[in-house]
PDB file of N, CA and C in Angstrom:
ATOM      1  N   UNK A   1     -25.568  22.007 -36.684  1.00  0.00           N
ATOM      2  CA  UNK A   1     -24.846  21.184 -35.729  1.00  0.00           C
ATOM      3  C   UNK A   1     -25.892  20.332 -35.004  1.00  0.00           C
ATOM      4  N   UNK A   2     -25.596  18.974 -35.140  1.00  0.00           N
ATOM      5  CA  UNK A   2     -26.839  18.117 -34.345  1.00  0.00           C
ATOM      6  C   UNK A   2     -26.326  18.392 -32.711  1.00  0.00           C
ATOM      7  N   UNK A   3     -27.702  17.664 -31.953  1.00  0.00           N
ATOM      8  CA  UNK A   3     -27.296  18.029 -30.413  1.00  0.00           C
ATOM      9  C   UNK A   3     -26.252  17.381 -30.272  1.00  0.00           C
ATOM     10  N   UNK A   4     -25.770  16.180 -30.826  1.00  0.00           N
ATOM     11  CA  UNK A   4     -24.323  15.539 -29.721  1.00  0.00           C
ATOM     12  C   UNK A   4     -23.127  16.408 -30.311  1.00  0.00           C
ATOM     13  N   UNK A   5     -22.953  16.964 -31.189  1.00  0.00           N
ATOM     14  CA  UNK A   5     -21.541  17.880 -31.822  1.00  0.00           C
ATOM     15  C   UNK A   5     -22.200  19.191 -30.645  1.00  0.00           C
ATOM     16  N   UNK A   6     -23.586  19.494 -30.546  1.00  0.00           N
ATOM     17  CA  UNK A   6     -23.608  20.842 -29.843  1.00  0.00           C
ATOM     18  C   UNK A   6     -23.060  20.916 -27.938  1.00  0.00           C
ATOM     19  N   UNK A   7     -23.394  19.656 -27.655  1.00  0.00           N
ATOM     20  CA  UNK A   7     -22.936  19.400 -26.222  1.00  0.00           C
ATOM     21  C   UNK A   7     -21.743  19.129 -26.553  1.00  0.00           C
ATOM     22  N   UNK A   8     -20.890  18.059 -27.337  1.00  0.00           N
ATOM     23  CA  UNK A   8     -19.517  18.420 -27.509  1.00  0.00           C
ATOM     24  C   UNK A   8     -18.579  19.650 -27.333  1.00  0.00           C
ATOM     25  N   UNK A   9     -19.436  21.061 -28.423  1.00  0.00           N
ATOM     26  CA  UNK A   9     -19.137  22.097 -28.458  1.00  0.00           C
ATOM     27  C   UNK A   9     -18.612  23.116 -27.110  1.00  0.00           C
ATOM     28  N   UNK A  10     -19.750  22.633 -26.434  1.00  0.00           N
ATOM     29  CA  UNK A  10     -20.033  23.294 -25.122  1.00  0.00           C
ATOM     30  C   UNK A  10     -19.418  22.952 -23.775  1.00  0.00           C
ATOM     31  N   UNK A  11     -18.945  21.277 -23.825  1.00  0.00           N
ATOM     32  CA  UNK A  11     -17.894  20.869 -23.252  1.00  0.00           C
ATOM     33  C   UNK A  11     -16.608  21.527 -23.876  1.00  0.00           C
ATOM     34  N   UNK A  12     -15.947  21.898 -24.867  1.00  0.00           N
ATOM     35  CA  UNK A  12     -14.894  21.811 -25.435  1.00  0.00           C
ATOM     36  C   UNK A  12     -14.709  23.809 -24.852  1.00  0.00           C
ATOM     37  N   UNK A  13     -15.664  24.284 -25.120  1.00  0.00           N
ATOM     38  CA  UNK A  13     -15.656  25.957 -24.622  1.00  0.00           C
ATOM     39  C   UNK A  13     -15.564  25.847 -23.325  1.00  0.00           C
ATOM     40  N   UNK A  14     -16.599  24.891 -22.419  1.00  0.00           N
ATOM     41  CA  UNK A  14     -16.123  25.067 -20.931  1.00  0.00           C
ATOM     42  C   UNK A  14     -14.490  24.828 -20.557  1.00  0.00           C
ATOM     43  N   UNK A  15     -13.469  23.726 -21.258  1.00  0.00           N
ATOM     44  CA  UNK A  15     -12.525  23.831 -20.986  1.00  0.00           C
ATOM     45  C   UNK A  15     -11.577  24.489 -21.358  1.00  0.00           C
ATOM     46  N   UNK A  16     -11.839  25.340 -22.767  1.00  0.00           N
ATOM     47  CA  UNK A  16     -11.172  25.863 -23.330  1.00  0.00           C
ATOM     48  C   UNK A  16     -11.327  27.572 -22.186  1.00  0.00           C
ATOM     49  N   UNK A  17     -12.362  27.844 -22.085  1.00  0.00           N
ATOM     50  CA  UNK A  17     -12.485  28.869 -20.745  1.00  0.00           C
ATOM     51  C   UNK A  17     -11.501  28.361 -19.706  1.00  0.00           C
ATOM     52  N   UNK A  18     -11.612  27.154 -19.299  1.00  0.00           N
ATOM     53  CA  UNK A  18     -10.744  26.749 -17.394  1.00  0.00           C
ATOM     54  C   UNK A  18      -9.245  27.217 -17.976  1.00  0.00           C
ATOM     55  N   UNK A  19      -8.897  26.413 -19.759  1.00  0.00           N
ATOM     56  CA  UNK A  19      -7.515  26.725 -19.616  1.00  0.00           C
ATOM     57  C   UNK A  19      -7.118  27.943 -19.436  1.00  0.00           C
ATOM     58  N   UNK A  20      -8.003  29.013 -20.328  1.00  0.00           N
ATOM     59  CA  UNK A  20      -7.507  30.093 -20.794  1.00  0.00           C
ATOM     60  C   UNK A  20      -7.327  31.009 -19.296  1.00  0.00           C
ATOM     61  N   UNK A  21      -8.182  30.844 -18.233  1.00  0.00           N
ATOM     62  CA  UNK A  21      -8.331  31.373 -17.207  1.00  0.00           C
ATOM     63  C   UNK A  21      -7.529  30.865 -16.393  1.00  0.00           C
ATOM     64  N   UNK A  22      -6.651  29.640 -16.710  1.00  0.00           N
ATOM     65  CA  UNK A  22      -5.476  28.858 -15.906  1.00  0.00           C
ATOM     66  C   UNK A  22      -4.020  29.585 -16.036  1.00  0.00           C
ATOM     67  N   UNK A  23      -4.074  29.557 -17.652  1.00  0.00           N
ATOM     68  CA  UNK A  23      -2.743  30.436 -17.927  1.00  0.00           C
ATOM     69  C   UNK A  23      -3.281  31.894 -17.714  1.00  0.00           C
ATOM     70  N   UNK A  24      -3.805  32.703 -17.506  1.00  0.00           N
ATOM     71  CA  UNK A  24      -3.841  34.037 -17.389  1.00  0.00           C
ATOM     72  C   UNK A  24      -3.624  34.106 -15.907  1.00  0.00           C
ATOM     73  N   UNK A  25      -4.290  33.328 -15.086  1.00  0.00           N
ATOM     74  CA  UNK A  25      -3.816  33.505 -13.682  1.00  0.00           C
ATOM     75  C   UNK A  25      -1.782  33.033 -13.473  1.00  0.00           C
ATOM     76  N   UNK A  26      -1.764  32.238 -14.418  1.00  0.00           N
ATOM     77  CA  UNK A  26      -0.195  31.715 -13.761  1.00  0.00           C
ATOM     78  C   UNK A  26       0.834  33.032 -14.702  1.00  0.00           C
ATOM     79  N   UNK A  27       0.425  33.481 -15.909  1.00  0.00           N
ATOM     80  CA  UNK A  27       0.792  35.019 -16.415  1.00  0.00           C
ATOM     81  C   UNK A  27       0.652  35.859 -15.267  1.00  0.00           C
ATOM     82  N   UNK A  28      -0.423  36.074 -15.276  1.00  0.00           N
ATOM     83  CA  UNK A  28      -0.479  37.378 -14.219  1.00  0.00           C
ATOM     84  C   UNK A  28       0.458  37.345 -12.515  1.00  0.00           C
ATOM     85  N   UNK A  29       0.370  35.769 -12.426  1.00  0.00           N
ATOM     86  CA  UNK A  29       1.245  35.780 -11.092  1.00  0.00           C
ATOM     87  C   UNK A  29       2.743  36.207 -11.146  1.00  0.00           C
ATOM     88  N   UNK A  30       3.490  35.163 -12.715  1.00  0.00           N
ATOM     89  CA  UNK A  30       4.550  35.585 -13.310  1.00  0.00           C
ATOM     90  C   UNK A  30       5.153  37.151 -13.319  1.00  0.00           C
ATOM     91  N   UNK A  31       4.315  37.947 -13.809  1.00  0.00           N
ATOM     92  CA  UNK A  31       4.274  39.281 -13.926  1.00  0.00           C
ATOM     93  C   UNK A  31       4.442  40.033 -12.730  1.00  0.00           C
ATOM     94  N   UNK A  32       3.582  39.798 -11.698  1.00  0.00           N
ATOM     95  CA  UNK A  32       3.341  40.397 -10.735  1.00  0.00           C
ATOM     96  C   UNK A  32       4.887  40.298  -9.705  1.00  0.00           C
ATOM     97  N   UNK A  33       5.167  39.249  -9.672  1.00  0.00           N
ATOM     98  CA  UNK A  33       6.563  38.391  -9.046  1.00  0.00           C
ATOM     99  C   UNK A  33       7.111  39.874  -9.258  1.00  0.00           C
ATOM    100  N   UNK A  34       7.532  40.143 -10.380  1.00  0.00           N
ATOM    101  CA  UNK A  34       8.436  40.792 -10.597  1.00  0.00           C
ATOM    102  C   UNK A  34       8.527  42.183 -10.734  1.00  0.00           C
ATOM    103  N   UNK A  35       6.960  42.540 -10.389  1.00  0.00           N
ATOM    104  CA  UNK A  35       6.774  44.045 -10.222  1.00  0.00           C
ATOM    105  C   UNK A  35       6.449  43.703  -8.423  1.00  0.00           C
ATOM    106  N   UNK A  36       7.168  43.509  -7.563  1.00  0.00           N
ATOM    107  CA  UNK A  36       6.549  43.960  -6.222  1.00  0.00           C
ATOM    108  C   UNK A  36       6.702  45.377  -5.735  1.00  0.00           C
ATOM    109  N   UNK A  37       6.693  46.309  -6.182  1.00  0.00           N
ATOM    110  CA  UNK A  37       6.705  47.602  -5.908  1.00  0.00           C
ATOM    111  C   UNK A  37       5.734  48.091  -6.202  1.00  0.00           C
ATOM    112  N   UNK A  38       4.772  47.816  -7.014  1.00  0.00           N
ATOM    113  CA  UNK A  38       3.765  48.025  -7.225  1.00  0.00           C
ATOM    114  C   UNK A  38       2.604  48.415  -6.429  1.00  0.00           C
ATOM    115  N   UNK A  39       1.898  49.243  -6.468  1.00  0.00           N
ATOM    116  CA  UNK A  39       0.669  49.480  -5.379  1.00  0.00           C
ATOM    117  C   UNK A  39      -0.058  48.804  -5.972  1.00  0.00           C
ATOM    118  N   UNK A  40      -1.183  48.256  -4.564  1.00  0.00           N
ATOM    119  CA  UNK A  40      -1.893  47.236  -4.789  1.00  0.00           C
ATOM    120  C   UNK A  40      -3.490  47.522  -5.814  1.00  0.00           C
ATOM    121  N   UNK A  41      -3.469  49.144  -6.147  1.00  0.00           N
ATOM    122  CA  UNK A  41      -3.876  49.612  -6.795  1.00  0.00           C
ATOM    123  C   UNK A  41      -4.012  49.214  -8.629  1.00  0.00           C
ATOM    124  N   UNK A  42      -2.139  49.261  -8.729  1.00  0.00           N
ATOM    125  CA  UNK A  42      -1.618  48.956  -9.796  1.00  0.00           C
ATOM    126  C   UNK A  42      -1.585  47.427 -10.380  1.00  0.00           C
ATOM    127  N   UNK A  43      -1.256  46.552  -9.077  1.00  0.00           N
ATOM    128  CA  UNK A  43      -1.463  45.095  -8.794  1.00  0.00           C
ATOM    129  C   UNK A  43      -2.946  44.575  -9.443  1.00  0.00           C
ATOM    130  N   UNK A  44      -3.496  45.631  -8.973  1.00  0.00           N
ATOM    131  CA  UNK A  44      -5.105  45.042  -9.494  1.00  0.00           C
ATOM    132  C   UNK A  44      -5.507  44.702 -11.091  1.00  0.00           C
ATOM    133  N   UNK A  45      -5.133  46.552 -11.315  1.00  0.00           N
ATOM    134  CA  UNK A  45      -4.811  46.630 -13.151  1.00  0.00           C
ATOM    135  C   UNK A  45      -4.398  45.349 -13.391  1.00  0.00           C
ATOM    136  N   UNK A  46      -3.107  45.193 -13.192  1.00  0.00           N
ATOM    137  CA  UNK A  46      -2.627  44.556 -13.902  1.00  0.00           C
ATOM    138  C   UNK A  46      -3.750  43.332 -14.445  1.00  0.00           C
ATOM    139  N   UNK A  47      -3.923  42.694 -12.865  1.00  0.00           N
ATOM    140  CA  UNK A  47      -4.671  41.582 -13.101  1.00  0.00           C
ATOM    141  C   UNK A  47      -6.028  41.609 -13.859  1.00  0.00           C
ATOM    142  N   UNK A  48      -6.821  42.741 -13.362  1.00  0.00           N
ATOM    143  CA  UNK A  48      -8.049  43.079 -14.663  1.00  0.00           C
ATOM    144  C   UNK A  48      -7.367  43.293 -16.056  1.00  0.00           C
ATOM    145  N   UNK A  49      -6.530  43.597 -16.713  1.00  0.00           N
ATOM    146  CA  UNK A  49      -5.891  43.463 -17.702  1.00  0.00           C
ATOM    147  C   UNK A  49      -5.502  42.170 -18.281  1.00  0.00           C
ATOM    148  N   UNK A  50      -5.185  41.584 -17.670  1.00  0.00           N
ATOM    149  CA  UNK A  50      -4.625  40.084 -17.920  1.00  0.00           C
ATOM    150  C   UNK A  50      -6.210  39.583 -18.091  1.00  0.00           C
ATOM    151  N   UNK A  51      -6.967  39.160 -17.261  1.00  0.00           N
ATOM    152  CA  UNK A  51      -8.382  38.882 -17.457  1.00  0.00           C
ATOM    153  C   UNK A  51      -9.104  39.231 -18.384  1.00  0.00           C
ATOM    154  N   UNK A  52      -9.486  40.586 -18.634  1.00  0.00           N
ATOM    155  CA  UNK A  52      -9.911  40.735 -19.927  1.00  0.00           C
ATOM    156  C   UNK A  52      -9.816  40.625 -20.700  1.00  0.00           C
ATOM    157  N   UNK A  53      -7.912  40.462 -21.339  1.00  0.00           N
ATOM    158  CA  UNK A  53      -7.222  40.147 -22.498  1.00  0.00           C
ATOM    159  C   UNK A  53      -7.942  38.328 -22.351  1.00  0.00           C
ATOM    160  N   UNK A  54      -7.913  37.652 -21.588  1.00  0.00           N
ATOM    161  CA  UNK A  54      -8.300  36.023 -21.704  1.00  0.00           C
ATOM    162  C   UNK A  54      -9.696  36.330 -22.029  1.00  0.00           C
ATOM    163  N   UNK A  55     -10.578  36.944 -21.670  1.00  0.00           N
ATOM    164  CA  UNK A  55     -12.181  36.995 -21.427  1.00  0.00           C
ATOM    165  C   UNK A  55     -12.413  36.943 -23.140  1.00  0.00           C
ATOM    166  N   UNK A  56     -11.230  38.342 -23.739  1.00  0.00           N
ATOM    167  CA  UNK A  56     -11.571  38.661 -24.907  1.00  0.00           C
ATOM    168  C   UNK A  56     -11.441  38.043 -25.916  1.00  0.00           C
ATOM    169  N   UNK A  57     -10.425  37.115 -25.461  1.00  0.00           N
ATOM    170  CA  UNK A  57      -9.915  36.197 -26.976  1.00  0.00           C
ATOM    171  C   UNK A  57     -10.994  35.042 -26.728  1.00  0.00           C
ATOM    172  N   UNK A  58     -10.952  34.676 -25.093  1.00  0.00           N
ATOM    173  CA  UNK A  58     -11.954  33.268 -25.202  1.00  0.00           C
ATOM    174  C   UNK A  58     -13.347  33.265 -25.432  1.00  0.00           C
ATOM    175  N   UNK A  59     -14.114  34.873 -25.863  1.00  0.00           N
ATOM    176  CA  UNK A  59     -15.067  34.967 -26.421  1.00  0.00           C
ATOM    177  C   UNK A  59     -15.366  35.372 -27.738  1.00  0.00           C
ATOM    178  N   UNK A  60     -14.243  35.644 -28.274  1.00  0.00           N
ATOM    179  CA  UNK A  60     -13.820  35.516 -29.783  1.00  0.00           C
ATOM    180  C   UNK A  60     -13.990  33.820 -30.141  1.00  0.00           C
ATOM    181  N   UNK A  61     -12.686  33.351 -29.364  1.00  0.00           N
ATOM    182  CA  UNK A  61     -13.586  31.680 -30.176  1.00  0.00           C
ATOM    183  C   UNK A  61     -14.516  30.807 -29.618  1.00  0.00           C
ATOM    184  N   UNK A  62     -15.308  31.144 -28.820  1.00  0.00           N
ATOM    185  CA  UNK A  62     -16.522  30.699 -28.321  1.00  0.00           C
ATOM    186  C   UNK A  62     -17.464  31.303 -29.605  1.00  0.00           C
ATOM    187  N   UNK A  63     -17.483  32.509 -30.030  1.00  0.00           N
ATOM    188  CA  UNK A  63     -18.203  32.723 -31.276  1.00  0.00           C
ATOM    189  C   UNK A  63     -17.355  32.178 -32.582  1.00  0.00           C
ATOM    190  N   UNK A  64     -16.446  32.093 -32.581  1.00  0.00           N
ATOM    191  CA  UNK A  64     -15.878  30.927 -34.268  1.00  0.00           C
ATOM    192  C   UNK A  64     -16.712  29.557 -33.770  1.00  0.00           C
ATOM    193  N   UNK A  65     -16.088  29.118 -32.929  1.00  0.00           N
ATOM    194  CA  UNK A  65     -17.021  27.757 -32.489  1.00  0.00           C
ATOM    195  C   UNK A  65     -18.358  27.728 -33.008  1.00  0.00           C
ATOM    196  N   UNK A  66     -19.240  28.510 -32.622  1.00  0.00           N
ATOM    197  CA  UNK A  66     -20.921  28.454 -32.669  1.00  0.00           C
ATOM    198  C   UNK A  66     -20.920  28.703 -34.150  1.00  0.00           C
ATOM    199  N   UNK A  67     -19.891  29.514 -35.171  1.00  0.00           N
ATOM    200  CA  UNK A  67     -20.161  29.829 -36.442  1.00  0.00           C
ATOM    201  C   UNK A  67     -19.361  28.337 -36.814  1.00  0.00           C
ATOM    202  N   UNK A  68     -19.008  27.107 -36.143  1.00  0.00           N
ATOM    203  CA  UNK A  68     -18.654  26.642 -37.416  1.00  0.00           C
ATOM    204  C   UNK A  68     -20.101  25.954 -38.619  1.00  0.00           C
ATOM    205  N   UNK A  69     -20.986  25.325 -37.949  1.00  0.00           N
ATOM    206  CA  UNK A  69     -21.792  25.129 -38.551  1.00  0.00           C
ATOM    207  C   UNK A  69     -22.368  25.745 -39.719  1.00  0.00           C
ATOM    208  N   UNK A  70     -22.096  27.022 -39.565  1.00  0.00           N
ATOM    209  CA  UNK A  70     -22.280  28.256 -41.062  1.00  0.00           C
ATOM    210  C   UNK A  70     -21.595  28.285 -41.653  1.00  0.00           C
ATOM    211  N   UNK A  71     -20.300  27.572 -41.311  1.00  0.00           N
ATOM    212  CA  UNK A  71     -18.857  27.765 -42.424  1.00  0.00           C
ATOM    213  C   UNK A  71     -18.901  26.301 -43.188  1.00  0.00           C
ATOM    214  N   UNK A  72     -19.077  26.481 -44.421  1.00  0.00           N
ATOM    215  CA  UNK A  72     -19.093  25.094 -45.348  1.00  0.00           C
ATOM    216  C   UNK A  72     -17.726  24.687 -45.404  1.00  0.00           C
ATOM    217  N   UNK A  73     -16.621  25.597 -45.246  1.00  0.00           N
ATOM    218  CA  UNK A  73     -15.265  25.083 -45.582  1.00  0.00           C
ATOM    219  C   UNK A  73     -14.835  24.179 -44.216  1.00  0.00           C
ATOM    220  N   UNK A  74     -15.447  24.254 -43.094  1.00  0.00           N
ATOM    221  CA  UNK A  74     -14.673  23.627 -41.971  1.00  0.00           C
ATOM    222  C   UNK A  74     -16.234  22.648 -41.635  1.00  0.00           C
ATOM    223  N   UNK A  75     -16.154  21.229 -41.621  1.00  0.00           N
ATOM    224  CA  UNK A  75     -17.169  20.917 -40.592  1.00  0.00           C
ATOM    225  C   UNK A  75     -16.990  20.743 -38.986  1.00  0.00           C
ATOM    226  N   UNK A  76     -18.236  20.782 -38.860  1.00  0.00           N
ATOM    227  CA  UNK A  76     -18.216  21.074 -36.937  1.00  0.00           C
ATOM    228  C   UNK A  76     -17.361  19.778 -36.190  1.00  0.00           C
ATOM    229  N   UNK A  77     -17.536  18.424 -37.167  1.00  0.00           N
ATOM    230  CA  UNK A  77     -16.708  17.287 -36.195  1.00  0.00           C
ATOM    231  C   UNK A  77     -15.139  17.902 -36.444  1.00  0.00           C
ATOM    232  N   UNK A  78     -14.840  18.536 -37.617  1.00  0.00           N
ATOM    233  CA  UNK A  78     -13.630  18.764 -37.655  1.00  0.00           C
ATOM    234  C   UNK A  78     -12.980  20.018 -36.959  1.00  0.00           C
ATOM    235  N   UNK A  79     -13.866  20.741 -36.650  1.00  0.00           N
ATOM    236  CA  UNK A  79     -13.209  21.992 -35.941  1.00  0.00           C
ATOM    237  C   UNK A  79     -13.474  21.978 -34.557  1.00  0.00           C
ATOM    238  N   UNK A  80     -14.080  20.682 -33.718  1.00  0.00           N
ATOM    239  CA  UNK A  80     -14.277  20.088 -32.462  1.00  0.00           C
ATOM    240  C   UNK A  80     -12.930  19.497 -32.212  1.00  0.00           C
ATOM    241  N   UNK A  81     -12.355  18.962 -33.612  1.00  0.00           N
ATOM    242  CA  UNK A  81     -11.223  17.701 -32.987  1.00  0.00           C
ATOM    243  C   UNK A  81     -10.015  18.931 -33.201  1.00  0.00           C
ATOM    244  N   UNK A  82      -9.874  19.785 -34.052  1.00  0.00           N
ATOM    245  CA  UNK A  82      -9.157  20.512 -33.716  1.00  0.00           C
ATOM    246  C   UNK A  82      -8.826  21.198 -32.888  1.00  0.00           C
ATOM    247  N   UNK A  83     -10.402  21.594 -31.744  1.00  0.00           N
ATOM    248  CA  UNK A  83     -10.070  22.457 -30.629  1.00  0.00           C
ATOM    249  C   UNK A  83      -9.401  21.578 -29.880  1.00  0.00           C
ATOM    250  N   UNK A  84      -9.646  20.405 -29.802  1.00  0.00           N
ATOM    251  CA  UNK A  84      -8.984  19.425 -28.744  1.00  0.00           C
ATOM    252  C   UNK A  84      -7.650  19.204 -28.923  1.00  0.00           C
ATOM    253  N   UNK A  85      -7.039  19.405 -29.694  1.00  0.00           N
ATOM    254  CA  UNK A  85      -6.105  19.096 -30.058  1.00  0.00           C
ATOM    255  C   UNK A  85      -4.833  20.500 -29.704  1.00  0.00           C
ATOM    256  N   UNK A  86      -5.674  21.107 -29.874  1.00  0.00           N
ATOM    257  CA  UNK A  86      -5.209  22.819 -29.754  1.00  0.00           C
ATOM    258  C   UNK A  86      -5.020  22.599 -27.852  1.00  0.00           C
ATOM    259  N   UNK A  87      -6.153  22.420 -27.691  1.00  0.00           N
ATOM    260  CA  UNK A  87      -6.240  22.389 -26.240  1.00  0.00           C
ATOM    261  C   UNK A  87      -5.496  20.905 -25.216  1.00  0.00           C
ATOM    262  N   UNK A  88      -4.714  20.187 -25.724  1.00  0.00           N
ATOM    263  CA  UNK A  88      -3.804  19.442 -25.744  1.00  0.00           C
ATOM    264  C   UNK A  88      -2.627  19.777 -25.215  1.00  0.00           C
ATOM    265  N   UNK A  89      -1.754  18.744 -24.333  1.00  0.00           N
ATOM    266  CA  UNK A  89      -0.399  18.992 -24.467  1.00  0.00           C
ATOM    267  C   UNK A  89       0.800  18.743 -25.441  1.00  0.00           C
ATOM    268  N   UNK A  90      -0.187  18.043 -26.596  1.00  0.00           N
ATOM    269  CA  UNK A  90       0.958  17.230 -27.693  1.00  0.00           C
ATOM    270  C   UNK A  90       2.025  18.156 -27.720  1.00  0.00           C
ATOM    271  N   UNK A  91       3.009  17.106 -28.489  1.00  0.00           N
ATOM    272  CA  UNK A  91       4.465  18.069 -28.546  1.00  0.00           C
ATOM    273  C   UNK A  91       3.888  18.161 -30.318  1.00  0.00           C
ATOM    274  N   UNK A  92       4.934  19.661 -29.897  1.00  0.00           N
ATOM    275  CA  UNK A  92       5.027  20.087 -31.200  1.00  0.00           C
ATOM    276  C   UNK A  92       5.610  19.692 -32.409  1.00  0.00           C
ATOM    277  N   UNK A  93       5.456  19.668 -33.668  1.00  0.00           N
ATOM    278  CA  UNK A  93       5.948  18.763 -34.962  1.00  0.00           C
ATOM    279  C   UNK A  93       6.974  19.882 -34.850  1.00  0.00           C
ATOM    280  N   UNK A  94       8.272  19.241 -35.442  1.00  0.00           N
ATOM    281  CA  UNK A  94       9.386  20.425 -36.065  1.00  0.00           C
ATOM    282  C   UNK A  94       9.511  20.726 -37.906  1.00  0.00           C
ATOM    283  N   UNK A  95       9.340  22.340 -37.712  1.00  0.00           N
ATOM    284  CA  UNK A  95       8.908  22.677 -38.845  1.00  0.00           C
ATOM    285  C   UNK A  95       9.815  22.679 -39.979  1.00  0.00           C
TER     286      UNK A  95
END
C-alpha cells in the first residue's frame, strides 16, 4: 500500500471507529430506555457489552483493512472505496 492509500486507510478506520461508536451508543441508549428497572450496576453491563461488541468487530476490520494489501484478489483502492461506501448513507438497491 503506497503512503497516500495508507493515510486514506487510516482516515477511513478513524471514521469507521466514530460510526461504529455512534450506533453502539444510540443501541445501547435504545436498550436501556426500556430496561429502567435495571440497577445501575446492570445499566453498566449492559453498556460495557454493547462497547465491546463495537470495539470487537471494529478491530476485526481495522485488521481486514491493513491485510488488504496481502490479498491479491481485492486491491487496496478498491477495498478503500468500498469501505466508503459501506460507511455511507446510500439507499439500498432492491434485490
Amino acid at each position: 500500500m503506497c503512503e497516500q492509500q495508507a493515510r486514506e486507510a487510516e482516515v477511513a478506520i478513524t471514521a469507521l471507529h466514530r460510526r461504529l461508536d455512534d450506533l453502539a451508543r444510540v443501541e445501547v441508549d435504545r436498550t436501556l430506555a426500556g430496561l429502567r428497572h435495571l440497577s445501575a450496576a446492570d445499566r453498566q453491563a449492559i453498556e460495557r457489552f454493547g462497547q465491546a461488541l463495537v470495539d470487537g468487530i471494529g478491530d476485526h476490520l481495522t485488521r481486514r483493512i491493513h491485510a488488504l494489501p496481502a490479498d491479491d484478489a481485492i486491491p487496496p483502492r478498491a477495498g478503500l472505496a468500498a469501505l466508503a461506501w459501506l460507511q455511507s448513507d446510500a439507499p439500498r438497491r432492491a434485490s
